[in-house]
C-alpha atoms as a PDB file:
ATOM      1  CA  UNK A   1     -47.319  29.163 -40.253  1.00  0.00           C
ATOM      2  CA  UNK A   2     -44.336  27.620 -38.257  1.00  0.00           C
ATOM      3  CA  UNK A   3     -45.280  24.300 -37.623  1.00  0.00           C
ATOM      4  CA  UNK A   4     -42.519  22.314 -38.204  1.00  0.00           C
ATOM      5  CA  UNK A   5     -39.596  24.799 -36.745  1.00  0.00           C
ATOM      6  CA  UNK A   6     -39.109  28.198 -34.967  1.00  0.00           C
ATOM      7  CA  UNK A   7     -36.739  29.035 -37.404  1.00  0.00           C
ATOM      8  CA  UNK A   8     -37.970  27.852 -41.033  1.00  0.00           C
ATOM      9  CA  UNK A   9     -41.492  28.217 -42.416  1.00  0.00           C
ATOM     10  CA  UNK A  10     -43.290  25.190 -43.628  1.00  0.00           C
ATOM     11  CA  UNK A  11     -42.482  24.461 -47.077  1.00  0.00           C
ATOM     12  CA  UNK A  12     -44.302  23.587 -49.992  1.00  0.00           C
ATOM     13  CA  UNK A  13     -44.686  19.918 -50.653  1.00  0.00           C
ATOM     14  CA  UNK A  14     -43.713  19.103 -54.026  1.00  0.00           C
ATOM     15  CA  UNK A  15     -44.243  15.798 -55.886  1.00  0.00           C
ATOM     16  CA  UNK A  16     -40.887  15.157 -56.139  1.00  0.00           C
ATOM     17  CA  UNK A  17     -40.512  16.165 -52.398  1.00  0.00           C
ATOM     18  CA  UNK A  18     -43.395  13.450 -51.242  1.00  0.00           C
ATOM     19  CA  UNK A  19     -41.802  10.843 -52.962  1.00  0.00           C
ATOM     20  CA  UNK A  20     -38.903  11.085 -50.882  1.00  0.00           C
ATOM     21  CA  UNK A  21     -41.243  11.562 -47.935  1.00  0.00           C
ATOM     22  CA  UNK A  22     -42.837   8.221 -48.885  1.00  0.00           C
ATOM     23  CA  UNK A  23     -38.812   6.652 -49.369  1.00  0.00           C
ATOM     24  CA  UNK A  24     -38.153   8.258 -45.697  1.00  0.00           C
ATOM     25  CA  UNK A  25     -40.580   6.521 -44.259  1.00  0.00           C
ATOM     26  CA  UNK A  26     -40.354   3.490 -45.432  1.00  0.00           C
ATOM     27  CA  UNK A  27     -36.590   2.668 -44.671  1.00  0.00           C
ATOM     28  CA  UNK A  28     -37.336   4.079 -41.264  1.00  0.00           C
ATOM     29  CA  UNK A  29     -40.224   2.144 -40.640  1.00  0.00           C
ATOM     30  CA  UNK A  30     -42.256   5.410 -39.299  1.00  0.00           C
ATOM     31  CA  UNK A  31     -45.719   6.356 -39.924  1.00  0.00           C
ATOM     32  CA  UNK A  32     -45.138   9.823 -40.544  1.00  0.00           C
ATOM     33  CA  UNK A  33     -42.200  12.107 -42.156  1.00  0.00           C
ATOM     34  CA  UNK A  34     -40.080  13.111 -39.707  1.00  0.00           C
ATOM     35  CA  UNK A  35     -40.277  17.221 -38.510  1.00  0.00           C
ATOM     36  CA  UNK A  36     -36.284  16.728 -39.226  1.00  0.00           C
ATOM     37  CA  UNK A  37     -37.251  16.025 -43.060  1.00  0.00           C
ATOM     38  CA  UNK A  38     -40.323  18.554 -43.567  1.00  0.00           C
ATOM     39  CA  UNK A  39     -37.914  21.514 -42.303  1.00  0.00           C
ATOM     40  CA  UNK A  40     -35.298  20.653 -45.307  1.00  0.00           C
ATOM     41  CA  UNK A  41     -38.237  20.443 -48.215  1.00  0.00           C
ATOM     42  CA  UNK A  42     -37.552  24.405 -48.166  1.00  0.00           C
ATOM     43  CA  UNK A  43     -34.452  23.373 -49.464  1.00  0.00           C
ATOM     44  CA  UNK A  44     -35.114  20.365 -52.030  1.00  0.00           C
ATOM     45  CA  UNK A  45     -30.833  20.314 -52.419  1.00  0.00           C
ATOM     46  CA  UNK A  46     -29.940  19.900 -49.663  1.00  0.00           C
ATOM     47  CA  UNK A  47     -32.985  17.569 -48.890  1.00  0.00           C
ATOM     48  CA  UNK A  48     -31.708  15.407 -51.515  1.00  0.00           C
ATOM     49  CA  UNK A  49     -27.869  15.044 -50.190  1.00  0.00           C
ATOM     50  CA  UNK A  50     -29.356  14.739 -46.281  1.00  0.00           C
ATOM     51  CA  UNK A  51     -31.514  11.912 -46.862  1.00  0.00           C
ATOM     52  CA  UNK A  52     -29.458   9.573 -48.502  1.00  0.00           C
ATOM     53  CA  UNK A  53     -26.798  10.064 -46.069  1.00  0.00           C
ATOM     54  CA  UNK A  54     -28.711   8.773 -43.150  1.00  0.00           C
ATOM     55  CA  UNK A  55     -31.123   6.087 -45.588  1.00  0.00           C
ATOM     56  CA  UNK A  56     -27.333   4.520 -46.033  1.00  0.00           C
ATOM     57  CA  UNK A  57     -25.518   5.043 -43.171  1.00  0.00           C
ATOM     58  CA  UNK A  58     -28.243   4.418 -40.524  1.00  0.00           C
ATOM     59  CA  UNK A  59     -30.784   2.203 -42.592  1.00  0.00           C
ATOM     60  CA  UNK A  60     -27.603  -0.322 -44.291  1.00  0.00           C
ATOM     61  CA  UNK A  61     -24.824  -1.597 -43.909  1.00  0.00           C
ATOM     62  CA  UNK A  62     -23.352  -4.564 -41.264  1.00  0.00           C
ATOM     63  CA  UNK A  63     -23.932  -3.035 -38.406  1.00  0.00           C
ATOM     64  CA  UNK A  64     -27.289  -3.458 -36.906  1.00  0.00           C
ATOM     65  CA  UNK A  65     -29.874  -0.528 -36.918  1.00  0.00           C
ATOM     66  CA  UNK A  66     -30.358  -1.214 -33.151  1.00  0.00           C
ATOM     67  CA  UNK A  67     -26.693  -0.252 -32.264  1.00  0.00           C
ATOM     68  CA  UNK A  68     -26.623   2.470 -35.136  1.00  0.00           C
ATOM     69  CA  UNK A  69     -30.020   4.347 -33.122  1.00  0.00           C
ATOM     70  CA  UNK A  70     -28.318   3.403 -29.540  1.00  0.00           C
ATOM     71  CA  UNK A  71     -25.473   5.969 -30.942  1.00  0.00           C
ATOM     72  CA  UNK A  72     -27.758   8.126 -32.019  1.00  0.00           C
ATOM     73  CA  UNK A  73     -29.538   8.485 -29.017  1.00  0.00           C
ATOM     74  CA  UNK A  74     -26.130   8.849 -26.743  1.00  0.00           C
ATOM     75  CA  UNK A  75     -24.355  11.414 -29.577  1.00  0.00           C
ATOM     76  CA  UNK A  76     -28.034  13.674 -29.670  1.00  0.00           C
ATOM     77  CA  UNK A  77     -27.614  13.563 -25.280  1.00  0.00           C
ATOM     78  CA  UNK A  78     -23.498  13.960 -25.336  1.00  0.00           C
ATOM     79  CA  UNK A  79     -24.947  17.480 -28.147  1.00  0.00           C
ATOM     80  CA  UNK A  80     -27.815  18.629 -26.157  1.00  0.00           C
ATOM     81  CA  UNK A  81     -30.329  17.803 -29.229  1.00  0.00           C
ATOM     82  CA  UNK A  82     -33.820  17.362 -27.819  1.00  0.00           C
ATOM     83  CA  UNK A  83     -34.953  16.482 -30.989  1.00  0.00           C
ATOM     84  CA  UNK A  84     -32.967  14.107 -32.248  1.00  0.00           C
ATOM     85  CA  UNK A  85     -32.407  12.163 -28.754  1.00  0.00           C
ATOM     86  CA  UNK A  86     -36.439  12.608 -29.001  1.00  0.00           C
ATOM     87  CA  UNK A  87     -36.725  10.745 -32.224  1.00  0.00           C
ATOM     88  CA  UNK A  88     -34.434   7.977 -31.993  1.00  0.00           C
ATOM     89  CA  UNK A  89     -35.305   7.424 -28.136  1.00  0.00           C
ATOM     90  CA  UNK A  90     -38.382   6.887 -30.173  1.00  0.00           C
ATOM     91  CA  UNK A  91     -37.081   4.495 -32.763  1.00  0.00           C
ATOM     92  CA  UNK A  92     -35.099   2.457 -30.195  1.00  0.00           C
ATOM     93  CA  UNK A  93     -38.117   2.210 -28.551  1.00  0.00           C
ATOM     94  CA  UNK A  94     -40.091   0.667 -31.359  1.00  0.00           C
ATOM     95  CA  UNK A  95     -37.016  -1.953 -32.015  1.00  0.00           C
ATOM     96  CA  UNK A  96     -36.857  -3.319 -28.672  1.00  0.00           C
ATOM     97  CA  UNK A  97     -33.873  -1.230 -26.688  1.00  0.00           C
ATOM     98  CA  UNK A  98     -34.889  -1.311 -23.175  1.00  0.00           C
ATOM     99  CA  UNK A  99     -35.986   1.905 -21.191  1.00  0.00           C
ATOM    100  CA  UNK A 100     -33.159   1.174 -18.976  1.00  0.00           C
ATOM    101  CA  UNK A 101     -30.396   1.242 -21.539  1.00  0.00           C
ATOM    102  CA  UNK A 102     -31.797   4.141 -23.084  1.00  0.00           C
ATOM    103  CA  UNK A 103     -31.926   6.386 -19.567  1.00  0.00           C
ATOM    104  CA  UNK A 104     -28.370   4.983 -19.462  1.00  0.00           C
ATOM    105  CA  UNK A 105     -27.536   6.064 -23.123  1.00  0.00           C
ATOM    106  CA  UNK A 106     -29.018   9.659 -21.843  1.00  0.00           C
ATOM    107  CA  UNK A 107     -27.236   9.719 -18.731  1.00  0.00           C
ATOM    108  CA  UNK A 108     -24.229   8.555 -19.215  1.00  0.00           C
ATOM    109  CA  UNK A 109     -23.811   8.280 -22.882  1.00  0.00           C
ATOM    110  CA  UNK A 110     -23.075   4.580 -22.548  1.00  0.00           C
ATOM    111  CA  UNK A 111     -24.764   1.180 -21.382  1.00  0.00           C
ATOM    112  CA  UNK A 112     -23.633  -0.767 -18.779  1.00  0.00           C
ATOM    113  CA  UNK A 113     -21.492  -4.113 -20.074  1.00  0.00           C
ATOM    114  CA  UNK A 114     -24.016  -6.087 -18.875  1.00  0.00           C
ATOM    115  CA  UNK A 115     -26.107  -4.880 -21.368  1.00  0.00           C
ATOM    116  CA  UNK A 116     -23.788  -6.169 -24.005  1.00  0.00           C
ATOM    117  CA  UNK A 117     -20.026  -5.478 -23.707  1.00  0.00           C
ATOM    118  CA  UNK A 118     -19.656  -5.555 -27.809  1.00  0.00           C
ATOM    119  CA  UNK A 119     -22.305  -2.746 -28.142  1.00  0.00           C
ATOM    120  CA  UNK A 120     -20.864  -1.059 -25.247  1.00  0.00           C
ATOM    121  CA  UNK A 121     -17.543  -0.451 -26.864  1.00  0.00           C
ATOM    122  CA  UNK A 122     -19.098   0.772 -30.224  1.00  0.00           C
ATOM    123  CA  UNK A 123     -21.019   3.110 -28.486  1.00  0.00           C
ATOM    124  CA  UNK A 124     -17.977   3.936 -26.331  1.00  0.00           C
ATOM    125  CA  UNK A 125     -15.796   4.510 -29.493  1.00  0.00           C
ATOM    126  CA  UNK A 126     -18.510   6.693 -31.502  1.00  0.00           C
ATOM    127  CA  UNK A 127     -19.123   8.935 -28.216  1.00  0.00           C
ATOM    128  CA  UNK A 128     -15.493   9.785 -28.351  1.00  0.00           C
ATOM    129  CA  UNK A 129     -14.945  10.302 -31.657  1.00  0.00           C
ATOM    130  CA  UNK A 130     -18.430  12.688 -31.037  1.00  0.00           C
ATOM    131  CA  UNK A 131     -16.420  14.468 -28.419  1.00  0.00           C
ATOM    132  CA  UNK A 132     -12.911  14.660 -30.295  1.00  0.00           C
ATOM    133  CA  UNK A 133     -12.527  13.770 -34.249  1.00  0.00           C
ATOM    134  CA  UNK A 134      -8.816  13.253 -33.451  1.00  0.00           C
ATOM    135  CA  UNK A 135      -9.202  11.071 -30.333  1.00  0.00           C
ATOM    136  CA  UNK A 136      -9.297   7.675 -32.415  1.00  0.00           C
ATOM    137  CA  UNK A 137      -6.426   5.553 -32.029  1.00  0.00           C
ATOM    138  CA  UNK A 138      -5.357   2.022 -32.609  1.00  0.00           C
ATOM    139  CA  UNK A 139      -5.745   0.765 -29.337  1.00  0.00           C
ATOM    140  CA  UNK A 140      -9.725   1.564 -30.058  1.00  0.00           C
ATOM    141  CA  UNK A 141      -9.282  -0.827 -33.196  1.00  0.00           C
ATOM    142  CA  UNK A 142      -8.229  -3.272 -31.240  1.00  0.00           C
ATOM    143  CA  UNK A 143     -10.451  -3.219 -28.733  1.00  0.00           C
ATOM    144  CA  UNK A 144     -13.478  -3.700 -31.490  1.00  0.00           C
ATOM    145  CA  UNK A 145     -12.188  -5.918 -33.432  1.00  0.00           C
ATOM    146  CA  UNK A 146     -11.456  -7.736 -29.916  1.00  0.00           C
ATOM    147  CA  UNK A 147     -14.782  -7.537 -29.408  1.00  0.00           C
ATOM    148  CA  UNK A 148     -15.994  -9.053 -32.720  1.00  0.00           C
ATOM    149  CA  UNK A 149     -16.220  -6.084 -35.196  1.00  0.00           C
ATOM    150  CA  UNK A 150     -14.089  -6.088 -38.536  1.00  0.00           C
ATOM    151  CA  UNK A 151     -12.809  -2.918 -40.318  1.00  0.00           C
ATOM    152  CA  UNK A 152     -15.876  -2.632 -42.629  1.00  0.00           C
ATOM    153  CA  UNK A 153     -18.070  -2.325 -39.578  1.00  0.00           C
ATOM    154  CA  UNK A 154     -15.597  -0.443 -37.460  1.00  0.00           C
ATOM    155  CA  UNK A 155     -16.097   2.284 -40.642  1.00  0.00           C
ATOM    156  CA  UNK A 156     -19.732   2.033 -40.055  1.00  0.00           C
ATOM    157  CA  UNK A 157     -19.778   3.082 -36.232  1.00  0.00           C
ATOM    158  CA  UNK A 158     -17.119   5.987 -37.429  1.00  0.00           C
ATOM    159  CA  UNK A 159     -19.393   6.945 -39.871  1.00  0.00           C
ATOM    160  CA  UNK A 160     -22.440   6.708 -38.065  1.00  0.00           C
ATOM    161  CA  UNK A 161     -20.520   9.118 -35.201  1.00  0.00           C
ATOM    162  CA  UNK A 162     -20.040  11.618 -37.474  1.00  0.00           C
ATOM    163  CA  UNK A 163     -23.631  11.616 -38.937  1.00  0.00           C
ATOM    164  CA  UNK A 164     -24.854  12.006 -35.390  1.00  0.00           C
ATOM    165  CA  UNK A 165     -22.706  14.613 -34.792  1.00  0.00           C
ATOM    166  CA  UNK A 166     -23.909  16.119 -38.373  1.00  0.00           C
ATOM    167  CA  UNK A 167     -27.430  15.677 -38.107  1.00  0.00           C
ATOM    168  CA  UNK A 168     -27.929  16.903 -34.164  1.00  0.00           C
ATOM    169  CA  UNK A 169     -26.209  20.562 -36.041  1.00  0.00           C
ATOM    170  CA  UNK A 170     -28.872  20.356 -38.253  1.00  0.00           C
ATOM    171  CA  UNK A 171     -31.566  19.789 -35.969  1.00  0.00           C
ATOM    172  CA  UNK A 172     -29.940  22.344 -33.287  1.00  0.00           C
ATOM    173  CA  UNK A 173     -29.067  25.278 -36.447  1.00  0.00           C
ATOM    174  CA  UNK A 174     -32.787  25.194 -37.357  1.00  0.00           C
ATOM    175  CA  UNK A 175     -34.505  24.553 -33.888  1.00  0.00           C
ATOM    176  CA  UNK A 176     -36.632  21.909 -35.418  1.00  0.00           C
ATOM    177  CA  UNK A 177     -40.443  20.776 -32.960  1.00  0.00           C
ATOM    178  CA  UNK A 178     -40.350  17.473 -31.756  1.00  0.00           C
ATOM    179  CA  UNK A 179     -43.233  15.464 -33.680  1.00  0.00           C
ATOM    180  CA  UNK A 180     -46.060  14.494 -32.118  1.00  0.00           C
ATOM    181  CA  UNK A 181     -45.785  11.181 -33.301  1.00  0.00           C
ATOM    182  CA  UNK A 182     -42.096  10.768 -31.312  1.00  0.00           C
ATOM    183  CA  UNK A 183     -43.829  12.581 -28.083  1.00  0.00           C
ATOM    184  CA  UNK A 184     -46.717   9.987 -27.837  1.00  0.00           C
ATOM    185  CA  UNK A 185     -44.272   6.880 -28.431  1.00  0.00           C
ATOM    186  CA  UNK A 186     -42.587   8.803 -25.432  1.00  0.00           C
ATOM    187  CA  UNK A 187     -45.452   9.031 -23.432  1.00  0.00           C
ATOM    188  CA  UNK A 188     -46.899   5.516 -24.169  1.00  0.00           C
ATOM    189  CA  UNK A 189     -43.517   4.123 -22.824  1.00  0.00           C
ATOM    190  CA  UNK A 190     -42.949   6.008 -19.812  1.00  0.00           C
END
């Protein structure tokens, strides 16, 4: 039965494959596993190389998990996926992004400066670098670390950019549902 995507049947739930549903949650601080994780227990592989990816880039590192999910949400809107700017409209939600930033994040892929002028350029930089790999330039290093950010977390927002970019193919390739869990944080906040 294809309850989890249009594309990929629901797969069978190994032990192995709920203890890294129990890991998921827990750095993400959700209640449930993600659809985006369920889809890729068909494949325990490359389950096992996905997960990690986004437990380190999104869940660690100096850069704060608010910012990381406000480039999320802007990358998934700048790539058209619905489920991904679903779930992490979701998350920022949950740690305290305002409905107004996030409109603007799926509007205009951005935040006004008065929302923060530092965040604003990350998100700036990592929607470019979404857009064009190549675009990067040392003017946009100066810029962040103008704005505060040193080379280890000017990595981070580089990094996190291209696991946006990554993940939304992945969600788009296998036409993951949105969960219902992301659609009633959704609908509680509107």
């Amino acid at each position: 039965m294809r309850t989890v995507s249009q594309l990929i049947d629901d797969a069978t739930v190994t032990p192995e494959i709920e203890a890294t549903f129990n890991q998921i949650k827990k750095a993400l601080n959700a209640p449930f596993t993600p659809h985006f994780f369920r889809v890729w227990a068909s494949s325990p592989e490359s389950l096992n190389g996905i997960w990690p990816v986004m437990n380190h880039i999104l869940t660690s590192g100096k850069v704060e998990r608010r910012l990381k999910e406000m480039i999320f949400v802007a990358i998934s809107a700048l790539k058209a996926c619905h489920y991904c700017e679903a779930a992490h409209h979701a998350f920022c939600l949950n740690i305290g992004v305002s409905k107004a930033q996030i409109k603007s994040l799926i509007e205009n892929k951005t935040i006004d400066e008065s929302d923060g002028a530092k965040d604003k350029a990350a998100i700036d930089f990592a929607v470019k670098l979404a857009k064009d790999s190549h675009a990067s330039s040392e003017q946009d290093f100066q810029v962040l670390k103008a704005h505060g950010f040193d080379e280890e977390e000017i990595m981070e927002i580089i990094a996190m950019s291209g696991m946006a970019v990554f993940y939304n193919h992945l969600a788009n390739a296998t036409k993951i549902n949105i969960d219902r869990g992301f659609t009633d944080i959704l609908s509680r906040h509107s």
